[in-house]
C-alpha atoms as a PDB file:
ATOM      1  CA  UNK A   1     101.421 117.154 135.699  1.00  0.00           C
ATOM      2  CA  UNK A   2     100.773 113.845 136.086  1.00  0.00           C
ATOM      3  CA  UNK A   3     101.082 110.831 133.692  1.00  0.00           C
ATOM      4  CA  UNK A   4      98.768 108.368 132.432  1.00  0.00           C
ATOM      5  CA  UNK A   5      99.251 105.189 130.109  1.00  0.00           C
ATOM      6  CA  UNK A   6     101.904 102.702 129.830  1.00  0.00           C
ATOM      7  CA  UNK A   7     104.417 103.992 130.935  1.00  0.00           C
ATOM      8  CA  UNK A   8     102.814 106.209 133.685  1.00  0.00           C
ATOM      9  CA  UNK A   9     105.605 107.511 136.390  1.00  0.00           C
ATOM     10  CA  UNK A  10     106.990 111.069 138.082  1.00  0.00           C
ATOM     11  CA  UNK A  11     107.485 113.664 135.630  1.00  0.00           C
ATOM     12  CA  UNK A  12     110.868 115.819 136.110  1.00  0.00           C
ATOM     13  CA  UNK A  13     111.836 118.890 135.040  1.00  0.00           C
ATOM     14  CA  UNK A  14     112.222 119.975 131.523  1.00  0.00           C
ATOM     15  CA  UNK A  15     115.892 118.851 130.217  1.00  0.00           C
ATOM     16  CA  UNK A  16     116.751 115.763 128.523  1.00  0.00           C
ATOM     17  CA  UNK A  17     116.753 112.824 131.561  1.00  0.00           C
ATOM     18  CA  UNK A  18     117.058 109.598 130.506  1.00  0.00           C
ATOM     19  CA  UNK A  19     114.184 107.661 130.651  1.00  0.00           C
ATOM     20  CA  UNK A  20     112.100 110.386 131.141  1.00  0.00           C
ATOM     21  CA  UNK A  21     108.739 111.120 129.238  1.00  0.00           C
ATOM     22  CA  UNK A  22     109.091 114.088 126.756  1.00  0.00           C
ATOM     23  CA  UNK A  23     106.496 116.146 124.976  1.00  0.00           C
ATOM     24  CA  UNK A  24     105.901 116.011 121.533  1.00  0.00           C
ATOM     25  CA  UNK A  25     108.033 119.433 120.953  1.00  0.00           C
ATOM     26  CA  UNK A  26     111.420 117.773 122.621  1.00  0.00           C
ATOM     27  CA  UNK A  27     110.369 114.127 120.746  1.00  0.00           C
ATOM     28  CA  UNK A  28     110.057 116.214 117.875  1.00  0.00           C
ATOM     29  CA  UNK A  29     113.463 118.090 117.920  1.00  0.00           C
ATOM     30  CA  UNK A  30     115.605 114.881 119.320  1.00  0.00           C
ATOM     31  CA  UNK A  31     114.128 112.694 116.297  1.00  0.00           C
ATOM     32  CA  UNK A  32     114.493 115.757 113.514  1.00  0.00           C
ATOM     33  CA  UNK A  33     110.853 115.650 112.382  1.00  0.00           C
ATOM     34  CA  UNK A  34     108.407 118.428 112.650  1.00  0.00           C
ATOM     35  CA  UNK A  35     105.089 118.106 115.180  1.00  0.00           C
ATOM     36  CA  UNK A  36     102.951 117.687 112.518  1.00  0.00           C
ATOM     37  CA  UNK A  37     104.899 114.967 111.156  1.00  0.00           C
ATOM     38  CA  UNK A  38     104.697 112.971 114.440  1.00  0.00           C
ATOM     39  CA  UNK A  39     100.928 113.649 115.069  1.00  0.00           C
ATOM     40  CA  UNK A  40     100.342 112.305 111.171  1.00  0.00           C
ATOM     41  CA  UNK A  41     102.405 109.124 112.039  1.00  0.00           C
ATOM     42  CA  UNK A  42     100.280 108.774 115.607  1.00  0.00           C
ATOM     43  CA  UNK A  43      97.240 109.246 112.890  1.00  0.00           C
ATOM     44  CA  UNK A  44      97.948 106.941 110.606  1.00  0.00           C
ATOM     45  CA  UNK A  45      99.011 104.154 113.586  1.00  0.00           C
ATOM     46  CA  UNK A  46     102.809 104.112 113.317  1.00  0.00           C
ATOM     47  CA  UNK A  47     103.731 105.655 116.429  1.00  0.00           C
ATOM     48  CA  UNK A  48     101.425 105.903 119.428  1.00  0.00           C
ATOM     49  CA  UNK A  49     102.391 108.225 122.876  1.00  0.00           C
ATOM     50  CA  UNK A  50     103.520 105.745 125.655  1.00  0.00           C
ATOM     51  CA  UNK A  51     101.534 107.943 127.680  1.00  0.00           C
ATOM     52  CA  UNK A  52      99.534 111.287 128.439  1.00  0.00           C
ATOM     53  CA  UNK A  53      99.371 113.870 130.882  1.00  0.00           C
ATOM     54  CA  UNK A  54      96.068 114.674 132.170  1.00  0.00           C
ATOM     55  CA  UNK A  55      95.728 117.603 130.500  1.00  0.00           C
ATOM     56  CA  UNK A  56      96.210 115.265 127.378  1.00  0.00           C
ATOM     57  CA  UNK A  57      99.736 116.103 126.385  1.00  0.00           C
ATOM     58  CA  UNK A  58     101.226 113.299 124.576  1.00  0.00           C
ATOM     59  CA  UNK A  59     104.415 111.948 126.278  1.00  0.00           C
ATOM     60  CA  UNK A  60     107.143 109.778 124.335  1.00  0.00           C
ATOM     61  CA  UNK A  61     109.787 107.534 125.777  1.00  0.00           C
ATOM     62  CA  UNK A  62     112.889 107.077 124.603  1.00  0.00           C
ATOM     63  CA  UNK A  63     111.215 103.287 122.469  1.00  0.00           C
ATOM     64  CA  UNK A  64     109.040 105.744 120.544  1.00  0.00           C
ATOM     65  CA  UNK A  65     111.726 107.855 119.323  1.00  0.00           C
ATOM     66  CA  UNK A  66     113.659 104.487 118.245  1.00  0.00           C
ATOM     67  CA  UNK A  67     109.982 103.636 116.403  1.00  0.00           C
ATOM     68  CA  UNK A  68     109.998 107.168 115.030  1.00  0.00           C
ATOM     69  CA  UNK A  69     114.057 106.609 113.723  1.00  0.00           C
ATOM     70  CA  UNK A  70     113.032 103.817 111.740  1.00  0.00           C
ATOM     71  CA  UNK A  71     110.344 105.409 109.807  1.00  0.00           C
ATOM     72  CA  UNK A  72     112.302 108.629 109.435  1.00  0.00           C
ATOM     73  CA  UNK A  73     114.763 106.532 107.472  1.00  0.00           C
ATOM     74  CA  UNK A  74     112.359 104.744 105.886  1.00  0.00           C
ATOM     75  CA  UNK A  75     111.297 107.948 104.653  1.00  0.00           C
ATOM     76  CA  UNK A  76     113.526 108.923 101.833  1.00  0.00           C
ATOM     77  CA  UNK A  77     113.789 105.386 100.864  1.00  0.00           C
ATOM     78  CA  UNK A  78     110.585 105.313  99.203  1.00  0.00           C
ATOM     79  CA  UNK A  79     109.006 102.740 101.901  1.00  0.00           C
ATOM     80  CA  UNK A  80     104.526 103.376 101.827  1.00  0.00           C
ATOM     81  CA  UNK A  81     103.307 103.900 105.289  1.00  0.00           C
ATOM     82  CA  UNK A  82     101.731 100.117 105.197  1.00  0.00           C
ATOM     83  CA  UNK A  83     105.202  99.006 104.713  1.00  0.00           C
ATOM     84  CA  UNK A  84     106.494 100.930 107.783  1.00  0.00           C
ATOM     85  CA  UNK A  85     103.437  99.536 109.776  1.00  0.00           C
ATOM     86  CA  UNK A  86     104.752  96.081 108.514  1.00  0.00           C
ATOM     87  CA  UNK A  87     108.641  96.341 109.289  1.00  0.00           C
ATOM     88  CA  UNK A  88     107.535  98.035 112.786  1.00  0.00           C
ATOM     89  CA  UNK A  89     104.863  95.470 113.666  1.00  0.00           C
ATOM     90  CA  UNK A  90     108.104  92.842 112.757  1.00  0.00           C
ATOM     91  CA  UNK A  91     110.792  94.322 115.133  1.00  0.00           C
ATOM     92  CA  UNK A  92     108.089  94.742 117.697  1.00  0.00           C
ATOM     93  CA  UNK A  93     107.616  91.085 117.292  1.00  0.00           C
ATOM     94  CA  UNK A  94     110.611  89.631 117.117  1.00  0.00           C
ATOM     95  CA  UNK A  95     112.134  89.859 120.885  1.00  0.00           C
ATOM     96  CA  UNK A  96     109.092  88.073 121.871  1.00  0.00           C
ATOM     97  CA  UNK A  97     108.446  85.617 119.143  1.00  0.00           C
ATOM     98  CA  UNK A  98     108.473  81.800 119.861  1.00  0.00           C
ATOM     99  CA  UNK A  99     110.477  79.361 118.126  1.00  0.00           C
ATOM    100  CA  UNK A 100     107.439  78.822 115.767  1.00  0.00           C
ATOM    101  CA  UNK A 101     107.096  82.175 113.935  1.00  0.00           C
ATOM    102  CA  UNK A 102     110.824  83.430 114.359  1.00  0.00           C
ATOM    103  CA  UNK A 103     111.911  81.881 110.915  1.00  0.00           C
ATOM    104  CA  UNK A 104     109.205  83.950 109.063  1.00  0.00           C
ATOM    105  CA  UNK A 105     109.326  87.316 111.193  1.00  0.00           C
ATOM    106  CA  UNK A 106     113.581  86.782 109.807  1.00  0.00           C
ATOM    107  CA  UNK A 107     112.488  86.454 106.708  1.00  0.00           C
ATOM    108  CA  UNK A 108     110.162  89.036 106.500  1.00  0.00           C
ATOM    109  CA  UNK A 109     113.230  90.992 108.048  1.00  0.00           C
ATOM    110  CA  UNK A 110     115.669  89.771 105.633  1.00  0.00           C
ATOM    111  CA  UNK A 111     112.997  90.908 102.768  1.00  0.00           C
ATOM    112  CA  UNK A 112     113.373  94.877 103.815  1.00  0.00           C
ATOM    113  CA  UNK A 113     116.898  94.228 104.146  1.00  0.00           C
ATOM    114  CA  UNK A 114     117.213  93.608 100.543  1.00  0.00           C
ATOM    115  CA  UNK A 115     114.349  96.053  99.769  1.00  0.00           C
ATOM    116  CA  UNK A 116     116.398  99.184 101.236  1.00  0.00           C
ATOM    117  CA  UNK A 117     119.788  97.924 100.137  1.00  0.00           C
ATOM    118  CA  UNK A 118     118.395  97.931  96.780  1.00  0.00           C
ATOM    119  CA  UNK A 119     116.962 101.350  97.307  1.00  0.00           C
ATOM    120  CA  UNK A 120     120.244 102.590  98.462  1.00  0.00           C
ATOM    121  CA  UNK A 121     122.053 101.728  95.235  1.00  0.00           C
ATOM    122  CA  UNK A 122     119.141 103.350  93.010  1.00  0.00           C
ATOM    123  CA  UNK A 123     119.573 106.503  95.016  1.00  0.00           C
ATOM    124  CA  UNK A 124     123.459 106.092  95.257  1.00  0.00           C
ATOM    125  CA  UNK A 125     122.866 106.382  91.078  1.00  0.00           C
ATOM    126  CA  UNK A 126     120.645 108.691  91.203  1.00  0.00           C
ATOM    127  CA  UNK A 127     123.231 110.853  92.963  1.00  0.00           C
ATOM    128  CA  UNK A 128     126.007 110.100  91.073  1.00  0.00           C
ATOM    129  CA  UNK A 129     123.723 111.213  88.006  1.00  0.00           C
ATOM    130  CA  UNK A 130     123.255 114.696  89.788  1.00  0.00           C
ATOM    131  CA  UNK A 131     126.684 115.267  90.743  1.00  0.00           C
ATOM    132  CA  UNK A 132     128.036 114.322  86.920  1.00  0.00           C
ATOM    133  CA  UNK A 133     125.310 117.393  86.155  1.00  0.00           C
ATOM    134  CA  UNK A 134     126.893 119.828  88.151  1.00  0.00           C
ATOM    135  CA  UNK A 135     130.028 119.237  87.135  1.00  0.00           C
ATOM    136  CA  UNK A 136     128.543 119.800  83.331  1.00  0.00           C
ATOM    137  CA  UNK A 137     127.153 122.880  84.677  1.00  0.00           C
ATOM    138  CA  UNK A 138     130.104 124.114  86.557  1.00  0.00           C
ATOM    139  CA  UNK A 139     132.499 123.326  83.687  1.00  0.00           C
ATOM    140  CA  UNK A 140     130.067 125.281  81.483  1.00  0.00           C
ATOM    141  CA  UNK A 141     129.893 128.302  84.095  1.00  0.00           C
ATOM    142  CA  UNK A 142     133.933 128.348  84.159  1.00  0.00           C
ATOM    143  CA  UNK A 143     134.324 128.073  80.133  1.00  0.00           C
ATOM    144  CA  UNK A 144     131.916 131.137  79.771  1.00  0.00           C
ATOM    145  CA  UNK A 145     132.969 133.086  83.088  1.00  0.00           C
ATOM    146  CA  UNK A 146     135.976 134.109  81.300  1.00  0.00           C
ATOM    147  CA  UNK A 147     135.094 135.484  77.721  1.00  0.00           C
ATOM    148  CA  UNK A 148     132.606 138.436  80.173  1.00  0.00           C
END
């Protein structure tokens, strides 16, 4: 099956090899989203195959599933999708910025830094909110489990 695109090369057999080209299935399964997840973010111009088979198989390299990481934990953090194009477009960016527009690509970086630390303490909250509920619930439950 041979490969096409940017990072075209020998295919091996199926197994996880580093540096070898997976399918979306295996991508799918190593990063913990679903297919249809991946092919929405390919969609919507977050993540993009490194490459293709000729029959048109999408093939991902071990970079995509690092791209696909971030927005998974972007995810629950409330982030929109043109955020996650933003911070991705930054850390794609940054290893090859000049001197020039390093300072601003850090500060954009330093500006989702706050944003999810932020987010982590609302959710931290929230939790602590839900867990102070079950405990009302489960001191309820034992209180009336014994006058059945």
């Amino acid at each position: 099956m041979p490969v096409t695109g940017r990072d075209a090369g020998p295919r091996f057999a199926s197994g996880p090899t580093p540096g070898r080209p997976m399918q979306i299935g295996e991508a799918a399964e190593r990063v913990g989203l679903s297919i249809r997840t991946i092919r929405h973010y390919e969609q919507v111009g977050l993540i993009v195959p490194s490459a293709r088979t000729d029959g048109g198989f999408r093939l991902y390299t071990e970079p995509d599933l690092d791209r696909l990481a971030v927005v998974r934990r972007m995810k629950p953090l409330g982030f929109t999708l043109d955020e996650m194009r933003d911070l991705l477009g930054i850390l794609d960016a940054l290893p090859v910025a000049d001197g020039g527009e390093r300072p601003a690509l850090l500060d954009r970086l330093a500006m989702f830094h706050t944003l999810a630390t932020t987010r982590v303490v609302a959710l931290r909250e929230q939790l602590a909110t839900a867990e102070g509920f079950a405990d009302t619930l489960r001191q309820r439950f034992d209180e009336h489990a014994d006058q059945r």
